[in-house]
N, C-alpha and C. Protein backbone atom coordinates (compact mmCIF):
# COMPACT_ATOMS: atom_id res chain seq x y z
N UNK A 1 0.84 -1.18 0.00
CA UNK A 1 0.00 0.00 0.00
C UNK A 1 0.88 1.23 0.00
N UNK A 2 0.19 2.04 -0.73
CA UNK A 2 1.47 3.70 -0.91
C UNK A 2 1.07 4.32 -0.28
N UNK A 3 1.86 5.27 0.34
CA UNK A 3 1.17 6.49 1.51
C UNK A 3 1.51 7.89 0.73
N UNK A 4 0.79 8.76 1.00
CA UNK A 4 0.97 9.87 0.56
C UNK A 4 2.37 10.82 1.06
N UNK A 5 3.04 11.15 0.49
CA UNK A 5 4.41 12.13 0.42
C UNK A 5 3.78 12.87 1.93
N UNK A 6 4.41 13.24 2.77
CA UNK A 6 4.20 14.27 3.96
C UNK A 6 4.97 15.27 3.66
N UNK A 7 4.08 16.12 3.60
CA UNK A 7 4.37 17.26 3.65
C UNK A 7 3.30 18.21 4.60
N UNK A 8 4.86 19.81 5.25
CA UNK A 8 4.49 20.36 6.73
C UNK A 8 3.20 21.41 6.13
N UNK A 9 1.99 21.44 6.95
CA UNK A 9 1.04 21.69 6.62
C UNK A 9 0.66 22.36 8.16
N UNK A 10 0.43 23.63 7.62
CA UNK A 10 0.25 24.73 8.96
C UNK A 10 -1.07 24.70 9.09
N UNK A 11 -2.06 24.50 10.18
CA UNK A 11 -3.10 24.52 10.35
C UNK A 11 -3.52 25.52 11.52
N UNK A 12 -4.08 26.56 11.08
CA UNK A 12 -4.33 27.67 11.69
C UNK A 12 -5.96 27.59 12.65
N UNK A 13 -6.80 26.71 12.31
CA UNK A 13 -7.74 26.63 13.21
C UNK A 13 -8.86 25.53 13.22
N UNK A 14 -10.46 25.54 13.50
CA UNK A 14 -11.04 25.04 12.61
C UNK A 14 -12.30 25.87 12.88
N UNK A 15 -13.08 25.72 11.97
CA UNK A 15 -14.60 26.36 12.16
C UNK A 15 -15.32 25.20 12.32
N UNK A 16 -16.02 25.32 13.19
CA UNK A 16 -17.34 24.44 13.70
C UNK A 16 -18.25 24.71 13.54
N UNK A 17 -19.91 23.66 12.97
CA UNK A 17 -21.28 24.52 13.03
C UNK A 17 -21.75 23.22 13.61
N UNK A 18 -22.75 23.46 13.72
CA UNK A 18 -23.37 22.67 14.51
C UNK A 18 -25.14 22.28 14.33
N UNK A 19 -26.14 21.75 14.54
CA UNK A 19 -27.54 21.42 14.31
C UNK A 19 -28.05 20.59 15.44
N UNK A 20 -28.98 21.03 16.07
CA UNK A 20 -29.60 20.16 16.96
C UNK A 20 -30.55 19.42 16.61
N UNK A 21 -30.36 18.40 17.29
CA UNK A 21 -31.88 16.96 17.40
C UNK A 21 -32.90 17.80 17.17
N UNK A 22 -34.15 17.84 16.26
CA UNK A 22 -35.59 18.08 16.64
C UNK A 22 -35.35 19.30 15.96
N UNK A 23 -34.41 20.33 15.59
CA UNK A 23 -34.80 21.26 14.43
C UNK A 23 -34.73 20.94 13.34
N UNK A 24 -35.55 22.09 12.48
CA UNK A 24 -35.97 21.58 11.02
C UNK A 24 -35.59 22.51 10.16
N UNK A 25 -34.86 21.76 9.11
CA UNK A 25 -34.06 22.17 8.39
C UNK A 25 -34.38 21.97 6.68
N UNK A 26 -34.37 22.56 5.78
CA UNK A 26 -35.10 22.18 4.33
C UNK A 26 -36.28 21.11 4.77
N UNK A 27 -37.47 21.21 5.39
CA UNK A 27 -38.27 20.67 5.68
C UNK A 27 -38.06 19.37 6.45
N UNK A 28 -36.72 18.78 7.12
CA UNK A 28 -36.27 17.88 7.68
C UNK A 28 -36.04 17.97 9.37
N UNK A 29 -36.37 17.05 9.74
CA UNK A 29 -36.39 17.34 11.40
C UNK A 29 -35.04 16.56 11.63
N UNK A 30 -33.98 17.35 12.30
CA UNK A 30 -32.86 16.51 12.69
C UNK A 30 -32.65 15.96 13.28
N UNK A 31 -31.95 14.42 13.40
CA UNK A 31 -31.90 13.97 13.90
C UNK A 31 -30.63 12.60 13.61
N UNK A 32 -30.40 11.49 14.14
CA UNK A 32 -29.06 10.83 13.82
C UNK A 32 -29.47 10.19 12.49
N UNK A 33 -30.29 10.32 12.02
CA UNK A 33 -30.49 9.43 10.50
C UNK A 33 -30.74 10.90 9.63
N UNK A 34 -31.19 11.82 10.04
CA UNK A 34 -31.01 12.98 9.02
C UNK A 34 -30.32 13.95 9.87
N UNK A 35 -29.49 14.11 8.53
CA UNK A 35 -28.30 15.23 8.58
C UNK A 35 -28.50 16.30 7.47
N UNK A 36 -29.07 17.09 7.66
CA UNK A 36 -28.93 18.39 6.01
C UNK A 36 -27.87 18.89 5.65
N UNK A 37 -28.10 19.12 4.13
CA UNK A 37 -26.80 19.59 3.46
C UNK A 37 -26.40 20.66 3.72
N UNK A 38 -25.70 20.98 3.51
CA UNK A 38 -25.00 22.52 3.07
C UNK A 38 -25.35 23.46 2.14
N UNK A 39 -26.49 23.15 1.70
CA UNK A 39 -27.08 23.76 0.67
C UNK A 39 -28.54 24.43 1.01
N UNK A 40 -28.22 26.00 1.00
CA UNK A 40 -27.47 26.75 1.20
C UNK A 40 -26.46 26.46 2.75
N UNK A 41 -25.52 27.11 2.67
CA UNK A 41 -24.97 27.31 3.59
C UNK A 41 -25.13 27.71 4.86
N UNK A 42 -26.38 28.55 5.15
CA UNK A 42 -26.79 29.12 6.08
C UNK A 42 -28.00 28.13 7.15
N UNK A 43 -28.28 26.44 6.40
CA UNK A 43 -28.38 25.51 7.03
C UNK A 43 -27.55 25.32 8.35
N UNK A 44 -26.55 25.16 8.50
CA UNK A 44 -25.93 24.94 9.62
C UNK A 44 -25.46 26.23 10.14
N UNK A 45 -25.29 25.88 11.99
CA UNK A 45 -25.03 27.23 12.55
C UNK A 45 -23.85 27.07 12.74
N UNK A 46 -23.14 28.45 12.65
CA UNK A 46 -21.88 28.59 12.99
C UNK A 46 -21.75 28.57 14.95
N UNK A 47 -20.89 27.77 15.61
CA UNK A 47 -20.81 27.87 16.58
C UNK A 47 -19.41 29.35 17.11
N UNK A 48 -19.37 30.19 16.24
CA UNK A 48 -18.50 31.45 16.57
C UNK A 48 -17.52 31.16 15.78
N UNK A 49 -15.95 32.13 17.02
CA UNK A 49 -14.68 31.86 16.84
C UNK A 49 -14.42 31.05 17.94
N UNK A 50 -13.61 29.37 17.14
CA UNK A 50 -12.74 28.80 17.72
C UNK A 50 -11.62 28.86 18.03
N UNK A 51 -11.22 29.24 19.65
CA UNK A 51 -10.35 29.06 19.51
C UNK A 51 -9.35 27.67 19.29
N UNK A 52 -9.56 26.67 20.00
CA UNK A 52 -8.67 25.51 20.02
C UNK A 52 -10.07 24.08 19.58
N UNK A 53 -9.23 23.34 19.34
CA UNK A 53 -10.11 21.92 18.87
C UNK A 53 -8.94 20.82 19.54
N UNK A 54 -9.26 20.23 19.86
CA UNK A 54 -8.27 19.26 20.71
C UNK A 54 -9.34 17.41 20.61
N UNK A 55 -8.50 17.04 20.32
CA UNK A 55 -9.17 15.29 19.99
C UNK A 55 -8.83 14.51 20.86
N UNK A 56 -10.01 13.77 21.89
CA UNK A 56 -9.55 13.52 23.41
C UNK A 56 -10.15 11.53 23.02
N UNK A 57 -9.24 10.71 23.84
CA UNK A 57 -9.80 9.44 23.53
C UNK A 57 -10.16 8.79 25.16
N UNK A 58 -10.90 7.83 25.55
CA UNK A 58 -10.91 7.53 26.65
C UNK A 58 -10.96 5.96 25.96
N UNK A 59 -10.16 5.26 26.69
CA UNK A 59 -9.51 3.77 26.62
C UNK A 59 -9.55 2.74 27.85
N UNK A 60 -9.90 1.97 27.43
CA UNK A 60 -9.89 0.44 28.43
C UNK A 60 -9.12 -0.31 27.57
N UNK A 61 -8.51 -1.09 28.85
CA UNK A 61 -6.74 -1.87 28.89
C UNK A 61 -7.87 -3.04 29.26
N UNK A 62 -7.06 -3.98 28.44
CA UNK A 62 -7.06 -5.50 28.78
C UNK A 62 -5.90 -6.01 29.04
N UNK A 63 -5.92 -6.49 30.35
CA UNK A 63 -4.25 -7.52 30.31
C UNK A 63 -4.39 -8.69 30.63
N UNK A 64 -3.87 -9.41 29.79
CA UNK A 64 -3.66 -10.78 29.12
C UNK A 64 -2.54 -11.28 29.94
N UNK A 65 -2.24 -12.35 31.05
CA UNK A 65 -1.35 -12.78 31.43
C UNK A 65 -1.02 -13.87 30.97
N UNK A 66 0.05 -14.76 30.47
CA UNK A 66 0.43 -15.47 30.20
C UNK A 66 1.57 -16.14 30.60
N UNK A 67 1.48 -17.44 30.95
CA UNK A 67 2.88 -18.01 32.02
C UNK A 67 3.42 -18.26 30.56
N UNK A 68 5.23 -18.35 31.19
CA UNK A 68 6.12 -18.48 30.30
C UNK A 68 6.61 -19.98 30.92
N UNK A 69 7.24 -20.38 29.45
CA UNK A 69 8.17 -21.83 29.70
C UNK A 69 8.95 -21.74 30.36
N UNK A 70 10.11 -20.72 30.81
CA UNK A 70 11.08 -20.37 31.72
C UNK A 70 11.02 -20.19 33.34
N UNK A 71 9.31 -19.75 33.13
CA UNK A 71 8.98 -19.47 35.02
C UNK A 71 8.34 -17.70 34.69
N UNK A 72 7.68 -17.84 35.46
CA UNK A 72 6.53 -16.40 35.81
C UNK A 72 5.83 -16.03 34.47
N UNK A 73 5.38 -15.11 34.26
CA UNK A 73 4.44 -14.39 33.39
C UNK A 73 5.20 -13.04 32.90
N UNK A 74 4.04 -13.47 31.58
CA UNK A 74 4.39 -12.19 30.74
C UNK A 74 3.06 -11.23 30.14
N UNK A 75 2.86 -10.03 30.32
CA UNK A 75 1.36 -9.24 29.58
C UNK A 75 1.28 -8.84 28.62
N UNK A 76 0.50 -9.02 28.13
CA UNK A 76 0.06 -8.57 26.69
C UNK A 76 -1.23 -7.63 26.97
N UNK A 77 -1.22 -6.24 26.92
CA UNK A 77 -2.12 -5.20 27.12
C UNK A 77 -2.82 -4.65 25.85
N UNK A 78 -4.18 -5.03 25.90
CA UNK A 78 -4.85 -4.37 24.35
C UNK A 78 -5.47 -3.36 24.99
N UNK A 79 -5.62 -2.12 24.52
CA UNK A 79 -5.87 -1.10 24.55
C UNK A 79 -7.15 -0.98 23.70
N UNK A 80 -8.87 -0.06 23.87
CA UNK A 80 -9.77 -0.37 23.17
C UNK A 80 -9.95 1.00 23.64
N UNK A 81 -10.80 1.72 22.55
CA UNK A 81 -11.20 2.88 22.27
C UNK A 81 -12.40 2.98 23.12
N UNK A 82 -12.93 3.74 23.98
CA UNK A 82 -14.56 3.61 24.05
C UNK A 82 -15.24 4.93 23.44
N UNK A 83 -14.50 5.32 23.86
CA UNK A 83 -15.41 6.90 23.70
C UNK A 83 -14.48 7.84 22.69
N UNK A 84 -14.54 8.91 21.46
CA UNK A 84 -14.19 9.73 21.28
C UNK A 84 -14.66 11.07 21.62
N UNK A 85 -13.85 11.98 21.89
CA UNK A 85 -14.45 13.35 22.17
C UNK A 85 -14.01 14.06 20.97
N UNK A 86 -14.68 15.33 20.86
CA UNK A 86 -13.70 16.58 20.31
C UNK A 86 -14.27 17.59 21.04
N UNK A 87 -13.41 18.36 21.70
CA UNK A 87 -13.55 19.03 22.37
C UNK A 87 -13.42 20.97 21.64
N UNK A 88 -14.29 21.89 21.93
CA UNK A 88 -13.85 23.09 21.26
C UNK A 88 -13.70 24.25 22.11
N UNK A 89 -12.73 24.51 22.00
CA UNK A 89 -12.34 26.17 23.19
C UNK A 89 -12.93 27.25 22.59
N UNK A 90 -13.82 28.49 22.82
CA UNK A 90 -14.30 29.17 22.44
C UNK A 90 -14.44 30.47 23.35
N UNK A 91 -14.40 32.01 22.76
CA UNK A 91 -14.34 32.86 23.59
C UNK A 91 -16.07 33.35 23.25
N UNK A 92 -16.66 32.85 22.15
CA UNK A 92 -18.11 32.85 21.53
C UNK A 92 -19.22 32.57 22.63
N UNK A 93 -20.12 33.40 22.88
CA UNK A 93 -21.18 32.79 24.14
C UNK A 93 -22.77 32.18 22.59
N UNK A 94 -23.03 31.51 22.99
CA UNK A 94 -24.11 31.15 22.25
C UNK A 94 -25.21 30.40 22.77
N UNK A 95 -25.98 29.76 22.03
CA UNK A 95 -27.49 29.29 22.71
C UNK A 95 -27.36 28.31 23.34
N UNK A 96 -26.40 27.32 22.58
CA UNK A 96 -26.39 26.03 23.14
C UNK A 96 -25.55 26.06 24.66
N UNK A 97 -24.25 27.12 24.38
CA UNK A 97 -23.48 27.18 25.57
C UNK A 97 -24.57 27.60 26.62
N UNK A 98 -25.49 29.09 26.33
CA UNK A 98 -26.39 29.14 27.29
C UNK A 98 -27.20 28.39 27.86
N UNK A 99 -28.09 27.69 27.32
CA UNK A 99 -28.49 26.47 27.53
C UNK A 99 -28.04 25.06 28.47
N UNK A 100 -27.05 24.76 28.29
CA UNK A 100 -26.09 23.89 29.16
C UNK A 100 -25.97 24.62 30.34
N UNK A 101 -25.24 26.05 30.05
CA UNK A 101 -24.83 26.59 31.28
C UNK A 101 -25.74 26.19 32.54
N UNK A 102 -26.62 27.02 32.23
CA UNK A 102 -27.95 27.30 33.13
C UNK A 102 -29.11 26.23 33.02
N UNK A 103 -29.27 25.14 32.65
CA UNK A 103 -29.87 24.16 32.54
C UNK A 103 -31.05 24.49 32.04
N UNK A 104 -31.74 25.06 31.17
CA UNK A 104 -32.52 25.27 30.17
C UNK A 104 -33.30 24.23 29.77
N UNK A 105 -34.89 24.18 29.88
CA UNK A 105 -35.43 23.12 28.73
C UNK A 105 -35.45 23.43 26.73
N UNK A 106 -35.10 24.55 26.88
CA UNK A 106 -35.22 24.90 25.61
C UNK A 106 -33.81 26.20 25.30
N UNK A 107 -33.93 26.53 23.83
CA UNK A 107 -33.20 27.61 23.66
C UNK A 107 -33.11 28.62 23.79
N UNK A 108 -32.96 29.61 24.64
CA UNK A 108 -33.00 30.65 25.13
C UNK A 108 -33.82 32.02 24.14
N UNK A 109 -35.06 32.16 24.68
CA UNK A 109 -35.93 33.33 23.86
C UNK A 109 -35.62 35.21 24.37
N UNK A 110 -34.94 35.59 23.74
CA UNK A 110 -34.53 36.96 24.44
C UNK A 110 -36.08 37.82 24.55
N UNK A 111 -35.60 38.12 25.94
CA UNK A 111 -37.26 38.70 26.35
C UNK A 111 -37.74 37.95 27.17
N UNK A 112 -37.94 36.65 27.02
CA UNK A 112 -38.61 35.67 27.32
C UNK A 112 -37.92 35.08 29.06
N UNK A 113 -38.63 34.93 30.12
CA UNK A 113 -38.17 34.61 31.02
C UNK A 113 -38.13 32.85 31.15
N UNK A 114 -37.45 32.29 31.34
CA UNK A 114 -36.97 30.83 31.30
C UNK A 114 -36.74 30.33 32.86
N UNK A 115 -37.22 29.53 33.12
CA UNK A 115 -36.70 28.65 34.45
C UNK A 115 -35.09 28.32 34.27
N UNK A 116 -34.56 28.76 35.24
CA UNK A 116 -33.49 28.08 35.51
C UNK A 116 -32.92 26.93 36.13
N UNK A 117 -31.92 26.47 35.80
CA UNK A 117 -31.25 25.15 36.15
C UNK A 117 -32.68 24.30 36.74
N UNK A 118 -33.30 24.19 35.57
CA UNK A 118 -34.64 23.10 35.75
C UNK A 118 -33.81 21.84 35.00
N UNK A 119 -33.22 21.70 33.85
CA UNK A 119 -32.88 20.61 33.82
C UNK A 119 -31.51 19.76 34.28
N UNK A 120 -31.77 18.56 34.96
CA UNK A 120 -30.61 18.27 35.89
C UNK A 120 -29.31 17.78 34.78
N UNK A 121 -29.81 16.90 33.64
CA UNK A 121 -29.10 16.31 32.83
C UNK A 121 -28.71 16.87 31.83
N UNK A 122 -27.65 17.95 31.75
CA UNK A 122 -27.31 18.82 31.04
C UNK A 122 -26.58 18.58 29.51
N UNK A 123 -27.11 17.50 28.66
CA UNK A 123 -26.92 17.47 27.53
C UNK A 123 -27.52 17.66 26.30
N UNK A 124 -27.28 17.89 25.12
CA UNK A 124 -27.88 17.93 24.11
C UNK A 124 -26.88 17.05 23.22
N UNK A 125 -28.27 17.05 21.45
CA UNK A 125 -27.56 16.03 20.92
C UNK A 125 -27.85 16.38 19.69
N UNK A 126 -26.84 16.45 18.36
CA UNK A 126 -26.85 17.06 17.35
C UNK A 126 -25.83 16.51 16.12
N UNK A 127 -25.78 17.30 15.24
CA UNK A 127 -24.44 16.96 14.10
C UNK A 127 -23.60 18.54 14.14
N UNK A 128 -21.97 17.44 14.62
CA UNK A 128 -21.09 18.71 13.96
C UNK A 128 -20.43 18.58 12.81
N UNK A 129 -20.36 19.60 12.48
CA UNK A 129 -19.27 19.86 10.95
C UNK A 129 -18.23 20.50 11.23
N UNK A 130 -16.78 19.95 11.13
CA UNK A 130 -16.03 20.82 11.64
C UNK A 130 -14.91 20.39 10.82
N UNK A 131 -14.64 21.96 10.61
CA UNK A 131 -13.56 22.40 9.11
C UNK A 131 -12.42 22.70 9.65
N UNK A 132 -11.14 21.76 9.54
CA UNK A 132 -9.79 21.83 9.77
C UNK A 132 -9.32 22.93 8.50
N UNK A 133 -8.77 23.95 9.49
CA UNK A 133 -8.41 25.37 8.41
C UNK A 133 -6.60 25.09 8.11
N UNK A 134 -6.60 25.50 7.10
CA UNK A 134 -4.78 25.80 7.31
C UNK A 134 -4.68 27.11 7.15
N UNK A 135 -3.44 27.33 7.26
CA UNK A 135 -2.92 28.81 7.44
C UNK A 135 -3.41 29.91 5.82
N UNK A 136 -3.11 28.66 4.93
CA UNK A 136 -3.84 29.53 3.31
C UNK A 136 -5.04 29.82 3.47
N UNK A 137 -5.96 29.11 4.37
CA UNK A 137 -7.10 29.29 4.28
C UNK A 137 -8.05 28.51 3.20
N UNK A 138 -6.97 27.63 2.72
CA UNK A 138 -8.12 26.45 2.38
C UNK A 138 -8.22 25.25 3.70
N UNK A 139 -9.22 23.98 3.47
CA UNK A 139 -9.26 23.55 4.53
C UNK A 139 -8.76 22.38 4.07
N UNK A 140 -8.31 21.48 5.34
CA UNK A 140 -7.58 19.97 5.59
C UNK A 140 -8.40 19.10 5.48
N UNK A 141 -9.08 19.19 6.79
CA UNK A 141 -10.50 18.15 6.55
C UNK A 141 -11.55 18.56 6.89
N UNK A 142 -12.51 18.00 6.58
CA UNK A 142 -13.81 18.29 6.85
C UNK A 142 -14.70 16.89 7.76
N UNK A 143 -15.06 17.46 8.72
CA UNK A 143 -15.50 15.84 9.64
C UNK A 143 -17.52 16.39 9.97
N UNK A 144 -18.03 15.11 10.04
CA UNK A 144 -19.51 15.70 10.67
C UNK A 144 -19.39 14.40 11.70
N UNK A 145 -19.85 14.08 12.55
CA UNK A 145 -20.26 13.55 13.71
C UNK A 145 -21.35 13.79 14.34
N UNK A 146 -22.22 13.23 14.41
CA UNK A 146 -23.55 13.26 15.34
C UNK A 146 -23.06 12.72 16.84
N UNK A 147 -23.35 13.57 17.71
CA UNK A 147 -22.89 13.75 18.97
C UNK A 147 -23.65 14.11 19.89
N UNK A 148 -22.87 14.01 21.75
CA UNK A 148 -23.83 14.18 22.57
C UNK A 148 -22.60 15.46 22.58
N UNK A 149 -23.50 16.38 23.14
CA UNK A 149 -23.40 17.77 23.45
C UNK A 149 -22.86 17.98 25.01
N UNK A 150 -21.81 18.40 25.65
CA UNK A 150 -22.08 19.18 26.84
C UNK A 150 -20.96 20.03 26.94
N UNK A 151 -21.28 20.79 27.81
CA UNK A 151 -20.39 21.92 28.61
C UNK A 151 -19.19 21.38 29.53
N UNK A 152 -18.32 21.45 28.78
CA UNK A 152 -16.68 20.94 29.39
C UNK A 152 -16.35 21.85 30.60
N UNK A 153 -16.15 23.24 30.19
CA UNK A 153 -16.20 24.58 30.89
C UNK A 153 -16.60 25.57 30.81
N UNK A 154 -17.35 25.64 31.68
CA UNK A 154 -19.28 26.66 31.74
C UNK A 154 -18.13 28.31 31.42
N UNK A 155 -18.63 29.10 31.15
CA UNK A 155 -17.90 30.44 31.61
C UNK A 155 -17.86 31.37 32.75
N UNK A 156 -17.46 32.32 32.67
CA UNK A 156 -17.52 33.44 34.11
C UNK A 156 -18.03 34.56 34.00
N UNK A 157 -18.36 35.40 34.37
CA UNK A 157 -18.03 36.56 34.77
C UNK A 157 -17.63 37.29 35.14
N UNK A 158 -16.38 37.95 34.10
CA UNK A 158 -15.10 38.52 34.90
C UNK A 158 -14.28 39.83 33.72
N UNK A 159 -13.78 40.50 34.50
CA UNK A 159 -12.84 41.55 33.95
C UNK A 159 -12.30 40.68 32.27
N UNK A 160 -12.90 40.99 31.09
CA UNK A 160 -11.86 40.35 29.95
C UNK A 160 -13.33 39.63 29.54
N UNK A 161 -12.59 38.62 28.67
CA UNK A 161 -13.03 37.88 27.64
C UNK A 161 -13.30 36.78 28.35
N UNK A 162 -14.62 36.18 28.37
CA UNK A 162 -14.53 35.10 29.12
C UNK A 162 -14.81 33.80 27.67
N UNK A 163 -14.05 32.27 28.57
CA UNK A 163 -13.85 31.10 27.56
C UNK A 163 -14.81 30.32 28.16
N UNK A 164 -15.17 29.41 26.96
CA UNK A 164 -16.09 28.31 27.53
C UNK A 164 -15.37 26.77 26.54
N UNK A 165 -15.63 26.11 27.09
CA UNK A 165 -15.26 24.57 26.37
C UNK A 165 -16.56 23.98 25.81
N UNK A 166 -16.75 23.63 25.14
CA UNK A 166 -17.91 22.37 24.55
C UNK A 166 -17.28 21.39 24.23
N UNK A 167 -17.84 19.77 25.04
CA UNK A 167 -17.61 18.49 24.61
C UNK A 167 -18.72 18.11 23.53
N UNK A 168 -18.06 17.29 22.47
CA UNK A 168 -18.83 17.04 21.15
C UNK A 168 -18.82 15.09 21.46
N UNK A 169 -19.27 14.33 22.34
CA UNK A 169 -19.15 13.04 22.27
C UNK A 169 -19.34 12.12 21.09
N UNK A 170 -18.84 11.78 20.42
CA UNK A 170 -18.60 10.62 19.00
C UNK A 170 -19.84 9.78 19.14
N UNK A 171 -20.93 9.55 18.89
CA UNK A 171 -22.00 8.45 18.42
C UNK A 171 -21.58 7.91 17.55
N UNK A 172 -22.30 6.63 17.29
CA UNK A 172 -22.71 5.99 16.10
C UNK A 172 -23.65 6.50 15.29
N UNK A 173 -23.63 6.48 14.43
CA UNK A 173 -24.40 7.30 13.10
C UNK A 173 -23.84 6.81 11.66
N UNK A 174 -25.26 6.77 10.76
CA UNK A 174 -23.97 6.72 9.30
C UNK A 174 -23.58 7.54 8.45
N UNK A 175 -24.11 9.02 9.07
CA UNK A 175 -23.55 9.92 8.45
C UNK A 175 -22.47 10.72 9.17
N UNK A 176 -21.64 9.80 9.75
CA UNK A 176 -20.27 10.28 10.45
C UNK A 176 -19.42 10.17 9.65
N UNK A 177 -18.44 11.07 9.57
CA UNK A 177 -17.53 10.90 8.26
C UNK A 177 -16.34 11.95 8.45
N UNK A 178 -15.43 11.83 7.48
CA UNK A 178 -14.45 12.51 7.58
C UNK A 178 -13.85 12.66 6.11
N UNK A 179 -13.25 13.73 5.62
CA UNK A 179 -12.92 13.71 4.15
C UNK A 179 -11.80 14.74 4.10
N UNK A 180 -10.81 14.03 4.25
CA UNK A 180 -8.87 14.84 4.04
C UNK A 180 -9.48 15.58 2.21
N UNK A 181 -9.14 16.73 2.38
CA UNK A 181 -9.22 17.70 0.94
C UNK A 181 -7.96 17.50 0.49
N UNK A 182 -6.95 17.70 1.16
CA UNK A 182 -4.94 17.47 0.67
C UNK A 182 -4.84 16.74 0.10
């Protein structure tokens, strides 16, 4: 099998958008079997400016002991994926972050007074699209994942710019995908 030539490839960020479960989109209600296109563009929401994207794995070890012909044992450790994350750093406040924050049954209606931290189980669940930028400003890859949603790190209130984290948890879906442009 041939591998592609490597070459150093500056990657300056990524843009993320995002779609929640149960909105409707070109007449489609979203959800893990429908995903809408990109067509138009203004289908999916932009979740701001990213700052950081970071790809987090959580793993279970198996160890395999095995006696040797010589005397004592030897391990053989398989390592198994369970969970993927992608995680996104953001200085952007938005609905969904609001939402999580403050435990929200719904998306925040400006004007509109909302119960707070009514819901205990602070997730949501959606498709991301998220565009690996390089420094030219064309992009690397392009990934969508249908995911569970939560708040990694809620924000503050404070002197400056305040950051928030969003966890994007990896589902099963079959419109999860990934597509290197390079």
């Amino acid at each position: 099998m041939a591998f592609r030539a490597l070459t150093e490839t500056q990657v300056l960020g990524g843009l993320a958008f995002c779609l929640l479960a149960g909105e409707s989109v070109d007449s489609q209600t979203v959800s893990s079997t429908v995903k809408p296109d990109t067509d138009p563009t203004t289908n999916w929401k932009q979740l701001g400016c990213v700052k950081a994207v970071a790809f987090e794995v959580k793993k279970k070890d198996f160890v395999q002991e095995c006696p040797s012909e010589t005397g004592g044992y030897s391990e053989n450790t398989t390592s198994i994926v369970t969970e993927d994350v992608i995680v996104l750093e953001t200085e952007t406040l938005g609905d969904i972050v609001h939402q999580l924050q403050f435990g929200l049954t719904a998306a925040p209606t400006p004007g509109t007074e909302q119960a707070v931290f009514a819901k205990a189980e602070r997730k949501l669940y959606g498709w991301l699209k998220l565009q690996g930028r390089k420094l030219d400003g064309t992009d690397l890859l392009i990934m969508d994942v249908w995911c569970e949603i939560t708040l990694r790190t809620g924000y503050k209130f404070m002197n400056g710019l305040t950051a928030n984290a969003l966890a994007f948890k990896a589902l099963k879906a079959a419109g999860n995908g990934i597509k290197f442009v390079e």
